[in-house]
Protein backbone atom coordinates (compact mmCIF):
# COMPACT_ATOMS: atom_id res chain seq x y z
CA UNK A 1 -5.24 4.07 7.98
CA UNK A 2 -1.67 2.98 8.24
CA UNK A 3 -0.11 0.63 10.25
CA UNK A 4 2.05 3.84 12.44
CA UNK A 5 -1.32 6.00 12.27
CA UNK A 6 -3.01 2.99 14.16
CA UNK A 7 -0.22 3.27 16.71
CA UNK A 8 -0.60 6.37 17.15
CA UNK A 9 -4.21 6.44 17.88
CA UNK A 10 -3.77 3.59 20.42
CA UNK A 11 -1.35 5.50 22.34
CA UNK A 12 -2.78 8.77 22.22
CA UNK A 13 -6.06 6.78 23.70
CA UNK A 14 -4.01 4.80 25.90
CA UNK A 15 -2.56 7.89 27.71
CA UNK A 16 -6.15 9.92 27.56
CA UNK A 17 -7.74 7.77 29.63
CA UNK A 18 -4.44 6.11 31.50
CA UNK A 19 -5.54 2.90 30.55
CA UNK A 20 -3.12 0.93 28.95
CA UNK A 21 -5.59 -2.00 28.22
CA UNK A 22 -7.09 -0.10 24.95
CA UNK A 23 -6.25 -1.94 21.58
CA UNK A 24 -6.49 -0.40 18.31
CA UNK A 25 -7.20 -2.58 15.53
CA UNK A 26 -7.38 -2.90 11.96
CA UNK A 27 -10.67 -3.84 10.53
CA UNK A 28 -11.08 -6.29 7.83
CA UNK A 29 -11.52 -4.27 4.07
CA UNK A 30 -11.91 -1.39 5.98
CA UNK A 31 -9.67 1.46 5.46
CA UNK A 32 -11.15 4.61 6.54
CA UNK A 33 -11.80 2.84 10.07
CA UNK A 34 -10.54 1.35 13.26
CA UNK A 35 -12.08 -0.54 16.01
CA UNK A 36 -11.22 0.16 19.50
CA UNK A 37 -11.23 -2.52 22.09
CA UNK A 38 -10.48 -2.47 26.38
CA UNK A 39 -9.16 -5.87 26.63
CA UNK A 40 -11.81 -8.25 24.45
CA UNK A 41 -14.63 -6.14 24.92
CA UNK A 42 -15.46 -3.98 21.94
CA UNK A 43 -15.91 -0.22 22.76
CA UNK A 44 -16.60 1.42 19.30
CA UNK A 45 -15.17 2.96 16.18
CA UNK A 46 -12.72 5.72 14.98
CA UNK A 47 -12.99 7.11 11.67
CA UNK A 48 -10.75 9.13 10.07
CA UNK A 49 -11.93 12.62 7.97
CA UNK A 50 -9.99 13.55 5.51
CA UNK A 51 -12.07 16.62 4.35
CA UNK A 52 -11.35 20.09 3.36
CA UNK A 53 -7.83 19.12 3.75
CA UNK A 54 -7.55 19.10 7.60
CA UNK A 55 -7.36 15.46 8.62
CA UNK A 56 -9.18 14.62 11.94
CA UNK A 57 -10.41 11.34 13.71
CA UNK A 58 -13.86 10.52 14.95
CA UNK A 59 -14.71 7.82 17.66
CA UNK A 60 -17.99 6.48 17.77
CA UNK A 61 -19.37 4.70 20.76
CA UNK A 62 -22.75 2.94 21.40
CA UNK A 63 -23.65 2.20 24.60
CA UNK A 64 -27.02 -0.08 24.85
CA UNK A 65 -29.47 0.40 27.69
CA UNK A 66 -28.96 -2.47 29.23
CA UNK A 67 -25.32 -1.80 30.11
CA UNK A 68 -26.72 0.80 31.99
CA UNK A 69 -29.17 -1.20 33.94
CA UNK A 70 -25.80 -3.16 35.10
CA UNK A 71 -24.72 0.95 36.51
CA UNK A 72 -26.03 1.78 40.01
């Protein structure tokens, strides 16, 4: 992904969830991916789809159990 694609993303997240703390980054020798932070904390991945011509992005989250024993 390009540097305005990035962008992009980080807005479109930014305004989804009217949060403007979400960063979009690079990762390192990664192209076909993007980590999404809120602040420092790591959230997950977006990966973009390229196939049968209609391009599309993907955003992968894991959330552990334990986070949710910290949810009452």
């Amino acid at each position: 992904m390009n540097h305005p694609e990035i962008i992009k993303l980080q807005k479109f997240l930014q305004q989804k969830f009217g949060n403007r703390n979400i960063d979009v980054r690079p990762r390192n020798k990664q192209n076909d991916s993007v980590e999404v932070y809120l602040g420092e904390e790591f959230l997950g991945l977006i990966y973009v789809d390229d196939e049968d011509g209609d391009r599309s992005y993907n955003f992968q989250m894991a959330i552990l159990d334990v986070d949710l024993d910290e949810i009452q």
